[in-house]
C-alpha atoms as a PDB file:
ATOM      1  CA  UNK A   1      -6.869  10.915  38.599  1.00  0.00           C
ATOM      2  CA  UNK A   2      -4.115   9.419  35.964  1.00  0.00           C
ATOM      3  CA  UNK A   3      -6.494  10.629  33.179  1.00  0.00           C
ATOM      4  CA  UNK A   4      -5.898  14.136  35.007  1.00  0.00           C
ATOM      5  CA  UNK A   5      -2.477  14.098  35.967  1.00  0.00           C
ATOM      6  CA  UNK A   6      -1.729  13.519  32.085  1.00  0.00           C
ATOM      7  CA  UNK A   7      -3.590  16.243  30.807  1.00  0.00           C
ATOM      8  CA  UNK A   8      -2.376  18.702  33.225  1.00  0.00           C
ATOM      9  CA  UNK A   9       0.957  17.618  32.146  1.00  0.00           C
ATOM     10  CA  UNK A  10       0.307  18.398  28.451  1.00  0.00           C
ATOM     11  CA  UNK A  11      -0.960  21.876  29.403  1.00  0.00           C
ATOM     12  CA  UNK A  12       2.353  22.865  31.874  1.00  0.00           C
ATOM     13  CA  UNK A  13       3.588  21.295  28.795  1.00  0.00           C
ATOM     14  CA  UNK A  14       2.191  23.907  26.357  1.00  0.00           C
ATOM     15  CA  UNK A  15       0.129  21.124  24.301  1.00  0.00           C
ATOM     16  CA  UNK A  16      -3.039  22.240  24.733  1.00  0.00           C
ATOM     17  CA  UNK A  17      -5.217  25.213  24.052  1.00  0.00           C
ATOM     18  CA  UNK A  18      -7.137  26.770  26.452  1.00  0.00           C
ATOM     19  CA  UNK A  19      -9.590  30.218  26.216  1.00  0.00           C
ATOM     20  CA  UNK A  20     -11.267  31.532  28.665  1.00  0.00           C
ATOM     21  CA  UNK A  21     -14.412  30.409  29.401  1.00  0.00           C
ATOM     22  CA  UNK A  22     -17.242  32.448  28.495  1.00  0.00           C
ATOM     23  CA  UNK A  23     -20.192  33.070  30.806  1.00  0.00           C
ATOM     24  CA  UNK A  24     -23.516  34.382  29.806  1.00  0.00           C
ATOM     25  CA  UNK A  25     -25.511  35.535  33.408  1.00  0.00           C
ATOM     26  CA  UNK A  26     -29.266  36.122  33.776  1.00  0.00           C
ATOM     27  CA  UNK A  27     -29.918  39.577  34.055  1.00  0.00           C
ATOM     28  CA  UNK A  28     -30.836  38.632  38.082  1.00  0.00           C
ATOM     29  CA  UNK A  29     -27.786  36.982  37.983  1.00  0.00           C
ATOM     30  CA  UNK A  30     -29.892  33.448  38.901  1.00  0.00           C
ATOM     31  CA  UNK A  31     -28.545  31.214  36.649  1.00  0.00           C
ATOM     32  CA  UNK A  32     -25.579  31.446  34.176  1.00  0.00           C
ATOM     33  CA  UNK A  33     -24.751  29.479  30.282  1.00  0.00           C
ATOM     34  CA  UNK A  34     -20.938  28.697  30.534  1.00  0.00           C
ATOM     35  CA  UNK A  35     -18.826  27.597  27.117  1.00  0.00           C
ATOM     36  CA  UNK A  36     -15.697  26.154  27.597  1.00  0.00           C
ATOM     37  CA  UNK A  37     -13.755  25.028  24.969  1.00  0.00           C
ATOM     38  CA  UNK A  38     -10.287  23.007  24.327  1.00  0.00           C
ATOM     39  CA  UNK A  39      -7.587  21.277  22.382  1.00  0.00           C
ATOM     40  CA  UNK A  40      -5.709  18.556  23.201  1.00  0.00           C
ATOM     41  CA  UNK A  41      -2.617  18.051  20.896  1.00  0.00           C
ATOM     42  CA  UNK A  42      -1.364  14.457  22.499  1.00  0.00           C
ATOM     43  CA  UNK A  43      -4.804  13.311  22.002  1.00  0.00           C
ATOM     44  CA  UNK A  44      -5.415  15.211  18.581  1.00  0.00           C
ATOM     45  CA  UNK A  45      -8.840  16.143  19.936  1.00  0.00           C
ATOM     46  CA  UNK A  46     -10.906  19.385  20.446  1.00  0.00           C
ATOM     47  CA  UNK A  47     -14.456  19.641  22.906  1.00  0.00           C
ATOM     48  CA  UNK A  48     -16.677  21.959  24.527  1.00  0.00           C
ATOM     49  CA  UNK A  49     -18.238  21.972  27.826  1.00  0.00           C
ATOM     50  CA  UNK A  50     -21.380  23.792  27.567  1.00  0.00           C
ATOM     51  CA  UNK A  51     -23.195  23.615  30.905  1.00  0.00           C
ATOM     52  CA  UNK A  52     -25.494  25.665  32.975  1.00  0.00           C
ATOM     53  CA  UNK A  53     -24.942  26.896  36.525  1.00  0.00           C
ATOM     54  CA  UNK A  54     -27.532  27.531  38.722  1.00  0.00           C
ATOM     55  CA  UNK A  55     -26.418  28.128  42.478  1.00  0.00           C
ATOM     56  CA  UNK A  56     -30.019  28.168  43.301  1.00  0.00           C
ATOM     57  CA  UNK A  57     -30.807  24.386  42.874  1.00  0.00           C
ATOM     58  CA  UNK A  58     -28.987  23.241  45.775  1.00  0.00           C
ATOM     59  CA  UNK A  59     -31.332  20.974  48.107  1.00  0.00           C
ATOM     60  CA  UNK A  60     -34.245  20.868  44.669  1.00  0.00           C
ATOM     61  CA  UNK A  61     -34.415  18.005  42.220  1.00  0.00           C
ATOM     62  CA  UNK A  62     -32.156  19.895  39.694  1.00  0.00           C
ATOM     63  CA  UNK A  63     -28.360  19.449  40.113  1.00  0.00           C
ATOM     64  CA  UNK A  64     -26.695  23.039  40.387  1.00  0.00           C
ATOM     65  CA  UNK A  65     -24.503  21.953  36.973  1.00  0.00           C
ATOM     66  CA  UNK A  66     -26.366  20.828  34.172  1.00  0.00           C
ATOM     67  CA  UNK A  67     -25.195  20.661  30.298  1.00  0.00           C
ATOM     68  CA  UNK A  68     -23.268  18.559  27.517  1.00  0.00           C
ATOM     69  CA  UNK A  69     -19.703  17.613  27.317  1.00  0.00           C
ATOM     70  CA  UNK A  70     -18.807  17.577  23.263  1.00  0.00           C
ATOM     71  CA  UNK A  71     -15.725  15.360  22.138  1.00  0.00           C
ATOM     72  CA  UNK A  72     -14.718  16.104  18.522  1.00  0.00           C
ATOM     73  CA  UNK A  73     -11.801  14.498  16.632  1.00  0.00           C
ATOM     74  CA  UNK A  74      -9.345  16.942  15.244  1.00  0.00           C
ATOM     75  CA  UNK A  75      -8.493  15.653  11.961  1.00  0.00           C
ATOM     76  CA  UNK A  76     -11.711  15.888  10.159  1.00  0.00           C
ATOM     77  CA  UNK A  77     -13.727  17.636  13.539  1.00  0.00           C
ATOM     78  CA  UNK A  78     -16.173  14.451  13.524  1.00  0.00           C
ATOM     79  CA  UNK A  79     -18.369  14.554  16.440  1.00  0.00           C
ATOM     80  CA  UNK A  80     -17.562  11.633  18.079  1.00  0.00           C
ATOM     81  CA  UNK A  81     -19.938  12.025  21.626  1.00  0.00           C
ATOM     82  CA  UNK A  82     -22.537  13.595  23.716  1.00  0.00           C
ATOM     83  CA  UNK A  83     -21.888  13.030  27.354  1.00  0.00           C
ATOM     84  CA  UNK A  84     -23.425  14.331  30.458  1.00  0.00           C
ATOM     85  CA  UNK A  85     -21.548  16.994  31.854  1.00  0.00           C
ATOM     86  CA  UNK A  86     -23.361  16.940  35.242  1.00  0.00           C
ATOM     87  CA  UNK A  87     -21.095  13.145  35.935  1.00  0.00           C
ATOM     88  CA  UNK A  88     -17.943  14.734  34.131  1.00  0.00           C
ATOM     89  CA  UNK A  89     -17.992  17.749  36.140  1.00  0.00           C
ATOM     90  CA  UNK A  90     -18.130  15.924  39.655  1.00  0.00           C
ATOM     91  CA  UNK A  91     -15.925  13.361  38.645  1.00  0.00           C
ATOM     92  CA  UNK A  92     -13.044  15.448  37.160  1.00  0.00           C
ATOM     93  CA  UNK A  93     -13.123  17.840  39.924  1.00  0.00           C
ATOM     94  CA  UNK A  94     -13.143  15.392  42.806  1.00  0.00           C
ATOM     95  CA  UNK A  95     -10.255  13.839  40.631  1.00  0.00           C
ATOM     96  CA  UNK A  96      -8.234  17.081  39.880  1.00  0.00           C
ATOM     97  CA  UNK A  97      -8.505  17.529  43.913  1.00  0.00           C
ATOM     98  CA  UNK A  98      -6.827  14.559  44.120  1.00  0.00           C
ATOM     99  CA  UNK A  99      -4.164  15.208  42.654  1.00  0.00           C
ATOM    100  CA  UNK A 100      -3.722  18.143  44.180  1.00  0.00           C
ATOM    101  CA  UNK A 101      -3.914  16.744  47.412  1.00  0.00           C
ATOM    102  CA  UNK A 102      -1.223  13.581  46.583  1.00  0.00           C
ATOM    103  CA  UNK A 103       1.471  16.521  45.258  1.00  0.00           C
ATOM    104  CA  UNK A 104       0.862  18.403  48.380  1.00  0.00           C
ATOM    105  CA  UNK A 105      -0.849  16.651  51.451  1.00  0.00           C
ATOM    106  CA  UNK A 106       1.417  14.990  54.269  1.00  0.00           C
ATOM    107  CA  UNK A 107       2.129  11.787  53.413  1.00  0.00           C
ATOM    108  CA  UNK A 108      -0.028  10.871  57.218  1.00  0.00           C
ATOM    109  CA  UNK A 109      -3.142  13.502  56.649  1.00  0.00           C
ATOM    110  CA  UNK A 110      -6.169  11.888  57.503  1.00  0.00           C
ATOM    111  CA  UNK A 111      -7.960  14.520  59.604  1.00  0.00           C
ATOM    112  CA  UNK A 112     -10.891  15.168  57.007  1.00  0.00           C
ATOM    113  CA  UNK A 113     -13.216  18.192  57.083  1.00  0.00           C
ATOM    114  CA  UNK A 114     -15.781  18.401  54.562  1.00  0.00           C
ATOM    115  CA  UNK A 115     -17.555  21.668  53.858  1.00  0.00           C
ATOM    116  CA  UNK A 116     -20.873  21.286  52.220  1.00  0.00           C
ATOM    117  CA  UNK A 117     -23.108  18.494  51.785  1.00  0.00           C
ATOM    118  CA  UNK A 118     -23.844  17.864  48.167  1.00  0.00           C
ATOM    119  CA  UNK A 119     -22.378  16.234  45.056  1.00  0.00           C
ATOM    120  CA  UNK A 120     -18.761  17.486  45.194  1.00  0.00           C
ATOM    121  CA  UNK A 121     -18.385  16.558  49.580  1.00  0.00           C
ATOM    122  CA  UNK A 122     -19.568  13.316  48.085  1.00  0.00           C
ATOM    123  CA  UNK A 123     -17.347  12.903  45.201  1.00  0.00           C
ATOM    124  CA  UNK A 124     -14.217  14.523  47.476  1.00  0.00           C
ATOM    125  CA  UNK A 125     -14.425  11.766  50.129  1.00  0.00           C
ATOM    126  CA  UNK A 126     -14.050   9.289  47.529  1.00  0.00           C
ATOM    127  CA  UNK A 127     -11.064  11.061  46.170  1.00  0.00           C
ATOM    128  CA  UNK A 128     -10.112  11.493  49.607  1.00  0.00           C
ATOM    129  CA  UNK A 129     -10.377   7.783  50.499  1.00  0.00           C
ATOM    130  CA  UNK A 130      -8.333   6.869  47.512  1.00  0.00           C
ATOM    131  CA  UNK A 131      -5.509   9.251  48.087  1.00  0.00           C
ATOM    132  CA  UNK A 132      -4.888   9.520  51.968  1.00  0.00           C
ATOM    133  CA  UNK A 133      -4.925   7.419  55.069  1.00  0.00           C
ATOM    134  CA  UNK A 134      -8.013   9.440  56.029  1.00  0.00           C
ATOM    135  CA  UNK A 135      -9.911   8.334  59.893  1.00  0.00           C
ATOM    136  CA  UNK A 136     -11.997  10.638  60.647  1.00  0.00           C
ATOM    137  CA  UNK A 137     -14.452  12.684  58.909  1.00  0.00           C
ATOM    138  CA  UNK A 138     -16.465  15.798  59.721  1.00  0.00           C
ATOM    139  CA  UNK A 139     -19.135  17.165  57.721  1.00  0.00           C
ATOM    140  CA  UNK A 140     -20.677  20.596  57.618  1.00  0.00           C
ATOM    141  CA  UNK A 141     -23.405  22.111  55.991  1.00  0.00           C
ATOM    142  CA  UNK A 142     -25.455  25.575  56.287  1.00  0.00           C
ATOM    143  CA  UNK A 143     -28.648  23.081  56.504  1.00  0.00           C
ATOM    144  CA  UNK A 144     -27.932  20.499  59.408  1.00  0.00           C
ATOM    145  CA  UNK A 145     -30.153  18.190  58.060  1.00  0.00           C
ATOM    146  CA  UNK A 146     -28.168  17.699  55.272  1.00  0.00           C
ATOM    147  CA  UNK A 147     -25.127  17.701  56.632  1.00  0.00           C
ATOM    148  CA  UNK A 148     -26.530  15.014  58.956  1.00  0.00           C
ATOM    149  CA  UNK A 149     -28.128  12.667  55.931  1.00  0.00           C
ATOM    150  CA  UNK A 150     -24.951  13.123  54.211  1.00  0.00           C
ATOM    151  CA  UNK A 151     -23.172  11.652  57.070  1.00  0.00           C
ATOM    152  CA  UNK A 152     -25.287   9.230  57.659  1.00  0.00           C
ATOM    153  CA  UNK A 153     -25.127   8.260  53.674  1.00  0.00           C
ATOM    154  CA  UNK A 154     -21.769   8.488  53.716  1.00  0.00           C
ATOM    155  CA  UNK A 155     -20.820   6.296  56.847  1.00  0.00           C
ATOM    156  CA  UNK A 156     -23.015   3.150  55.513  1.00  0.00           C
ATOM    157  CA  UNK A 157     -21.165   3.569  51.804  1.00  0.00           C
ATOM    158  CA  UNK A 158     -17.733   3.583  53.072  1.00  0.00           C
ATOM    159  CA  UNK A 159     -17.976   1.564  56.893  1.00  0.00           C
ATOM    160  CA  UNK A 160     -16.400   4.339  58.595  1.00  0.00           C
ATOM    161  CA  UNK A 161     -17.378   6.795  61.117  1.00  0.00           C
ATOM    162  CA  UNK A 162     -18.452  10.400  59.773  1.00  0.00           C
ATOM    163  CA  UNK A 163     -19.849  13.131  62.148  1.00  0.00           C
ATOM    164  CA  UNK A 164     -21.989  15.943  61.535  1.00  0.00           C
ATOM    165  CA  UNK A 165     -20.275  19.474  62.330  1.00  0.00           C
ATOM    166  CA  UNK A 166     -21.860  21.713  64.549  1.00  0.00           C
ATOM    167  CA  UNK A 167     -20.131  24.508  62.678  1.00  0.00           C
ATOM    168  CA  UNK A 168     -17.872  25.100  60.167  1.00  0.00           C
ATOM    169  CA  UNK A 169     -15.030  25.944  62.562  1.00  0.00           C
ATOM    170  CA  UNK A 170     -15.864  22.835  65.019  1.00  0.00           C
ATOM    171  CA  UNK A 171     -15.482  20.969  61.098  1.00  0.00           C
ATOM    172  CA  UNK A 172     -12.216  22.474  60.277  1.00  0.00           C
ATOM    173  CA  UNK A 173     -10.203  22.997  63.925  1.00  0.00           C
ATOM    174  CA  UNK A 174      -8.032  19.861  64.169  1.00  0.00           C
ATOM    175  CA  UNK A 175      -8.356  18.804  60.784  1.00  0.00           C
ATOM    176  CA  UNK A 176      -5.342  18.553  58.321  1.00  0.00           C
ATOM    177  CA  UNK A 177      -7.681  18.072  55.026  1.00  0.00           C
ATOM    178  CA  UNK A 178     -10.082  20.184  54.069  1.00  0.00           C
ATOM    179  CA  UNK A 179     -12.134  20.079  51.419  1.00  0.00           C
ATOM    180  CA  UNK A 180     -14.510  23.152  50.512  1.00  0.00           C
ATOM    181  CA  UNK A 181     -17.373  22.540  48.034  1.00  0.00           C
ATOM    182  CA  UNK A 182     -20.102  24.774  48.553  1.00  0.00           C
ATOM    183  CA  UNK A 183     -22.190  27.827  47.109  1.00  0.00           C
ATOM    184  CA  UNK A 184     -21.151  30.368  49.496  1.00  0.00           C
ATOM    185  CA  UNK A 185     -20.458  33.571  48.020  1.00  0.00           C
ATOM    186  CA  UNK A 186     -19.050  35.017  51.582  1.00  0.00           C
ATOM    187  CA  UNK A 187     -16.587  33.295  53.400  1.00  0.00           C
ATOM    188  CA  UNK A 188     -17.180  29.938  55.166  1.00  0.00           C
ATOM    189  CA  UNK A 189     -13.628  29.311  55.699  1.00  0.00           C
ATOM    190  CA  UNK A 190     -11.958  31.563  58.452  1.00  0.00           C
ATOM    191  CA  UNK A 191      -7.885  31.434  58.329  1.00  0.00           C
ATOM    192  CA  UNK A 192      -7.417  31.589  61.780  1.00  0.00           C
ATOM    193  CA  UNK A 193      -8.851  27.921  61.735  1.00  0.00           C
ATOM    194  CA  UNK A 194      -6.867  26.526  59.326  1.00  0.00           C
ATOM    195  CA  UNK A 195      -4.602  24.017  61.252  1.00  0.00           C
ATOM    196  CA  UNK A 196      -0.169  24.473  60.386  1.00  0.00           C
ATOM    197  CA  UNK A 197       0.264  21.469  57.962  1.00  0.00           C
ATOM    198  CA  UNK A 198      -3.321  21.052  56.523  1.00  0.00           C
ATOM    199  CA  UNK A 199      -3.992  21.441  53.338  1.00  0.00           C
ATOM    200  CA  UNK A 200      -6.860  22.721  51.780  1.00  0.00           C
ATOM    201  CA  UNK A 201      -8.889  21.590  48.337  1.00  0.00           C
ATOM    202  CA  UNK A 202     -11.161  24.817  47.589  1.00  0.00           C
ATOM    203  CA  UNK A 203     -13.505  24.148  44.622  1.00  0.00           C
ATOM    204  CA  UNK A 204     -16.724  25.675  45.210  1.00  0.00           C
ATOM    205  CA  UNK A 205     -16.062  29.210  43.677  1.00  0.00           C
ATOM    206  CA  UNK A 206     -15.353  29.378  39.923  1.00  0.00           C
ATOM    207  CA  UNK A 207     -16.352  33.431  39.504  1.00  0.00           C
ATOM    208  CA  UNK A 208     -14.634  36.631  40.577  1.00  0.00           C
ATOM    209  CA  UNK A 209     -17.403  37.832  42.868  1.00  0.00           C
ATOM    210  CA  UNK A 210     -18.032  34.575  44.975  1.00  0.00           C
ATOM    211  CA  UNK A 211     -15.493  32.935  47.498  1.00  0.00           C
ATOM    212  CA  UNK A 212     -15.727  30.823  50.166  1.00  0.00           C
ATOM    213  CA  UNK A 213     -12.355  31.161  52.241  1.00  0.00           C
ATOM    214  CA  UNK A 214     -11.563  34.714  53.432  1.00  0.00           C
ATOM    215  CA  UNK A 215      -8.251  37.343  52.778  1.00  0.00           C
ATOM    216  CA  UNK A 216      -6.308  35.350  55.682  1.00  0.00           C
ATOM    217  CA  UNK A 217      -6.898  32.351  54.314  1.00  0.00           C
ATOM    218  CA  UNK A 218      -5.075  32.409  51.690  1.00  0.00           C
ATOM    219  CA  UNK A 219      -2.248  34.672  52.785  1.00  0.00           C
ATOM    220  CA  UNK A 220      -1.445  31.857  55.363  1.00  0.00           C
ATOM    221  CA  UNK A 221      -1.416  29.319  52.505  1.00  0.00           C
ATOM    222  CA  UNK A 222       1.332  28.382  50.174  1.00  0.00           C
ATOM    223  CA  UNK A 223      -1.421  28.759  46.499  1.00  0.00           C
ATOM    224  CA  UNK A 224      -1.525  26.448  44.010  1.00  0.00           C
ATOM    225  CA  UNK A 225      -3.847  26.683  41.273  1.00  0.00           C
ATOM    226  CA  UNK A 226      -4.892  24.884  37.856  1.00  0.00           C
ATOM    227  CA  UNK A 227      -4.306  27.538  35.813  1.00  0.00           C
ATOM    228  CA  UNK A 228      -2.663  30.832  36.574  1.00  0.00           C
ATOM    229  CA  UNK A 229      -4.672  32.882  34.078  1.00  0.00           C
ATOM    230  CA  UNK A 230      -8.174  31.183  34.808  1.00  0.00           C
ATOM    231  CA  UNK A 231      -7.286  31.714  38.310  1.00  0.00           C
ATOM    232  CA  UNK A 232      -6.523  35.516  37.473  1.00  0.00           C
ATOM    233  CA  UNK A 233      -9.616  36.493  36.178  1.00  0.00           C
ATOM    234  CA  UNK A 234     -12.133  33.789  37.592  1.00  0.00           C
ATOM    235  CA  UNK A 235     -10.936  33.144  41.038  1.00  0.00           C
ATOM    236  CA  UNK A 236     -12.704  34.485  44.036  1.00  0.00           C
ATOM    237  CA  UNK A 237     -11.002  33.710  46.807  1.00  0.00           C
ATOM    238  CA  UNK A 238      -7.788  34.888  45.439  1.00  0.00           C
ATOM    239  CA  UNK A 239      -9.205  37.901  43.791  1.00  0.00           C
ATOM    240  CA  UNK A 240     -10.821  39.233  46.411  1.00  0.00           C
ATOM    241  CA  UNK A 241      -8.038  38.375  48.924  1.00  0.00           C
ATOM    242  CA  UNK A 242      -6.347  40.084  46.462  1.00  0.00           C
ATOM    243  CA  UNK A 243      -8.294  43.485  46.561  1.00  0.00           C
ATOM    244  CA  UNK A 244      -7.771  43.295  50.266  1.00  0.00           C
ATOM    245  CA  UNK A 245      -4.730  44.053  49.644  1.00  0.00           C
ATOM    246  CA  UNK A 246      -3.216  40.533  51.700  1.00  0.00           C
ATOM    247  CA  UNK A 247      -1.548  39.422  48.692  1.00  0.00           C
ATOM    248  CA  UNK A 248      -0.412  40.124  45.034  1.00  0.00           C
ATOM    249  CA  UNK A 249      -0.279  37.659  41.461  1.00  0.00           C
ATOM    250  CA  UNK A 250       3.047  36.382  42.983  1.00  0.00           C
ATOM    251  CA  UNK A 251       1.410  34.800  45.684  1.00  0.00           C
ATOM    252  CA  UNK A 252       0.297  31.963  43.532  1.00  0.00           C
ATOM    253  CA  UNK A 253       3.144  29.453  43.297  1.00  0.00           C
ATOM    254  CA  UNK A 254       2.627  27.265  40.679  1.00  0.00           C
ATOM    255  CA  UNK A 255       0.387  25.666  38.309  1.00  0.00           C
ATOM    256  CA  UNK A 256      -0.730  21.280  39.082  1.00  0.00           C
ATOM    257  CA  UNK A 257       0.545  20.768  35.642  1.00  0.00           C
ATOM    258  CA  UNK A 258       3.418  22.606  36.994  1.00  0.00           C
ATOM    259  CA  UNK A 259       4.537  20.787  40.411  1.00  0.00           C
ATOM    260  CA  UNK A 260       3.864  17.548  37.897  1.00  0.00           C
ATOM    261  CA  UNK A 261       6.583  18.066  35.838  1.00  0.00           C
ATOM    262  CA  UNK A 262       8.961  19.449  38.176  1.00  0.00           C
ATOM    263  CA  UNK A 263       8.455  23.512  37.213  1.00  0.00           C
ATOM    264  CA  UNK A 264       7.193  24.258  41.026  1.00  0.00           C
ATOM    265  CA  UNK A 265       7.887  23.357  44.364  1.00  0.00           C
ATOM    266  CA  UNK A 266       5.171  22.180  46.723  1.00  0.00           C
ATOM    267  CA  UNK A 267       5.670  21.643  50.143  1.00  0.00           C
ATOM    268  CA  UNK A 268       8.058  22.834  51.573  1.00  0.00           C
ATOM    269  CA  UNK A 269       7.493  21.647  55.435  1.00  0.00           C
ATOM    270  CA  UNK A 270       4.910  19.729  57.471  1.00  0.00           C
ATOM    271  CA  UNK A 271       3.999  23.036  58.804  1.00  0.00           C
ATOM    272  CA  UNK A 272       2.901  24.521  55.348  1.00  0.00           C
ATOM    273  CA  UNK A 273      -0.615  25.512  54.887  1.00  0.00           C
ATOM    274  CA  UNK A 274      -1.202  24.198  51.229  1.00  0.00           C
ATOM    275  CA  UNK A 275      -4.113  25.493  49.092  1.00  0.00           C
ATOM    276  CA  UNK A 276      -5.172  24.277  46.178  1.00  0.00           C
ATOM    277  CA  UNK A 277      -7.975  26.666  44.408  1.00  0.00           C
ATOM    278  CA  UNK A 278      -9.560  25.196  41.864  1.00  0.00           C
ATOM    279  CA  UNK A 279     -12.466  27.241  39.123  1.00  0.00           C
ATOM    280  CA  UNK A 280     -12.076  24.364  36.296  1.00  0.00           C
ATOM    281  CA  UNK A 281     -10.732  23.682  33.151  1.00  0.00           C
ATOM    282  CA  UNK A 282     -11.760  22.606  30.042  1.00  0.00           C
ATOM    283  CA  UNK A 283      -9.273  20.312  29.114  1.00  0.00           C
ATOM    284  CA  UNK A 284     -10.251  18.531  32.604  1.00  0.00           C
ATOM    285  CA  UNK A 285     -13.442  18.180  30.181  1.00  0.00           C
ATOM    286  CA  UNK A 286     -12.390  17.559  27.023  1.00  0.00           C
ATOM    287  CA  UNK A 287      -9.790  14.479  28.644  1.00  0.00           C
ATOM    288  CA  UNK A 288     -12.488  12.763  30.903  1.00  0.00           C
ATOM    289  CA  UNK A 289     -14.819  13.076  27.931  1.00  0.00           C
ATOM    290  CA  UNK A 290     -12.607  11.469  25.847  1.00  0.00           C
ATOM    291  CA  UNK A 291     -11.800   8.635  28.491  1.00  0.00           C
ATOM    292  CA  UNK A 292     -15.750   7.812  28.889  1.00  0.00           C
ATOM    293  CA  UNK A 293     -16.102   7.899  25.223  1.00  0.00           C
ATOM    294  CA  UNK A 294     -13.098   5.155  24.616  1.00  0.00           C
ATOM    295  CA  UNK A 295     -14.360   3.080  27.499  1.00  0.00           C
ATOM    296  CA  UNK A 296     -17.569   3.216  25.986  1.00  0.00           C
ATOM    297  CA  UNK A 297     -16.810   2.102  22.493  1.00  0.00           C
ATOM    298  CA  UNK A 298     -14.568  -1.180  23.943  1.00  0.00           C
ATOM    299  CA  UNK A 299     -17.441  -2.209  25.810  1.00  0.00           C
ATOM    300  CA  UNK A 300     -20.086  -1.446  23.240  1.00  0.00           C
ATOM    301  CA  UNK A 301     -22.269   0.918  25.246  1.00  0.00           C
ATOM    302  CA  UNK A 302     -24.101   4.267  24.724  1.00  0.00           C
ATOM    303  CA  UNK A 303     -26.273   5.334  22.161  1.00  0.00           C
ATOM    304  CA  UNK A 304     -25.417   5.721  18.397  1.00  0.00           C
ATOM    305  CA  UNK A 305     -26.660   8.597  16.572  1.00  0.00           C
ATOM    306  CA  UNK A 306     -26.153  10.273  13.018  1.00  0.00           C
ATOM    307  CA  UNK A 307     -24.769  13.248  13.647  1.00  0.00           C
ATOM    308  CA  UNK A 308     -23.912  15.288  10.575  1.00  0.00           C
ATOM    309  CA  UNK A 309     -20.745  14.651   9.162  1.00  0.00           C
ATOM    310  CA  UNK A 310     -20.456  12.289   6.305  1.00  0.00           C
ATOM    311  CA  UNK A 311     -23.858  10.539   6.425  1.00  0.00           C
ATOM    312  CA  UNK A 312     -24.646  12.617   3.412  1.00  0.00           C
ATOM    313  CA  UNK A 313     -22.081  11.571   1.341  1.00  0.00           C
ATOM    314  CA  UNK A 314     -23.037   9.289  -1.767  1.00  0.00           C
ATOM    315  CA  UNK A 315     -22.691   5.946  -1.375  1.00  0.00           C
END
């Protein structure tokens, strides 16, 4: 979470550069390559994401994320490491989450809902855990099997009591954090649900055509977002609340980076229905890439390869 908070910083900042990502889709739309690349002027370093997403995995052997995060130095662009980006993407998103949820929870939240059952529910409870009081826990999933292993999993990891949902809404009514991290492309999230004073963590959407909380979700909800611009042209939820016609580009608040450094207000009451939507950012990448690869080289683990460069250079 520090390793996030500082990055986001940097970008409210204006020190870092950030494209769009790029997405190339199968022509059935199956599976898509994503690049996403990044510069990070406090840390003089550049990267690239380059992962695979394939919605279709979820409940298989094959994690629904798959790829390579690339850390590069910027003064002579040495490669400096390879790194999983399966671990860095559930990490840094659970982490970005909580954040989010620190800047704009009630200080007393502990009502948790989880919706979904796989790697990101798992890695948001520990964020969860680590940021908020949190007692109870409800899990849902469109498979109650696995919303039922997960709880089971979940309650022997962390000694706590964790029930199984009977439905989303049984998951979310009463609860005053909510975490959404499934592969829903139609809503799963109904507004008229949503608790005053909860606040929600949506992170299961990162394309325009896929969202899992509906139009009156997010009109109820004060929006924060990681980046206004990603969230412009990537975000579901919004975009499609959006062509609804239930909100406008104003409706978005502020940036993380943003409340961070004091350039937006977050919550204004403990009545306020806070939303953060998250679709993921490179930088998130390129800074948690750099952070394993520095931990990595003080302990003296990994794998060293020759990697272009200068190992052709005369001795």
């Amino acid at each position: 979470m520090g390793v996030m908070e500082r990055v986001l910083r940097s970008l409210a900042e204006g020190g870092c550069i950030l494209p769009l990502r790029q997405a190339l889709w199968l022509p059935d739309k199956s599976g898509a390559l994503g690049l996403m690349p990044a510069y990070w002027d406090a840390a003089r370093t550049i990267g690239l994401k380059a992962v695979t997403f394939f919605p279709g995995n979820a409940g298989s052997d094959y994690d629904s994320h798959q790829g390579a995060v690339m850390v590069f130095d910027a003064e002579h662009g040495q490669l400096l490491a390879m790194i999983d980006a399966t671990s860095i993407t559930a990490i840094r998103t659970a982490a970005v989450s909580g954040v989010a949820t620190k800047l704009l929870a009630r200080a007393d939240a502990g009502r948790l809902a989880l919706l979904g059952s796989g790697v990101q529910a798992r890695m948001h409870l520990d964020a969860m855990l680590l940021c908020r009081p949190v007692t109870k826990v409800k899990v849902w999933s469109r498979t109650p099997q696995h919303a039922e292993a997960f709880a089971q999993r979940a309650a022997r990891q962390h000694s706590m009591r964790i029930v199984a949902a009977r439905s989303a809404e049984d998951a979310i009514r009463g609860a005053d954090l909510i975490c959404t991290a499934t592969s829903a492309k139609e809503p799963v999230l109904q507004g008229e649900w949503i608790e005053p004073g909860a606040h929600i963590n949506a992170v299961g959407s990162s394309v325009a055509f896929a969202r899992e909380l509906d139009g009156r979700a997010i009109q109820r909800s004060r929006l924060f977002v990681d980046r206004r611009e990603s969230a412009l042209n990537e975000a579901g939820d919004f975009l499609l609340a959006k062509k609804e016609g239930l909100v406008g580009d104003g409706h978005i608040l502020g940036e993380i980076g943003e409340l961070l450094v004091g350039k937006a207000a977050g919550r204004t009451s403990d009545n306020d229905i806070t939303l953060f939507k998250s679709v993921g950012l490179a930088v998130e990448d390129l800074a948690s890439g750099l952070h394993v690869y520095q931990a990595a080289v003080q302990k003296g683990i990994g794998s060293r390869v020759e990697w272009g460069g200068n190992r052709h250079a005369p001795d």
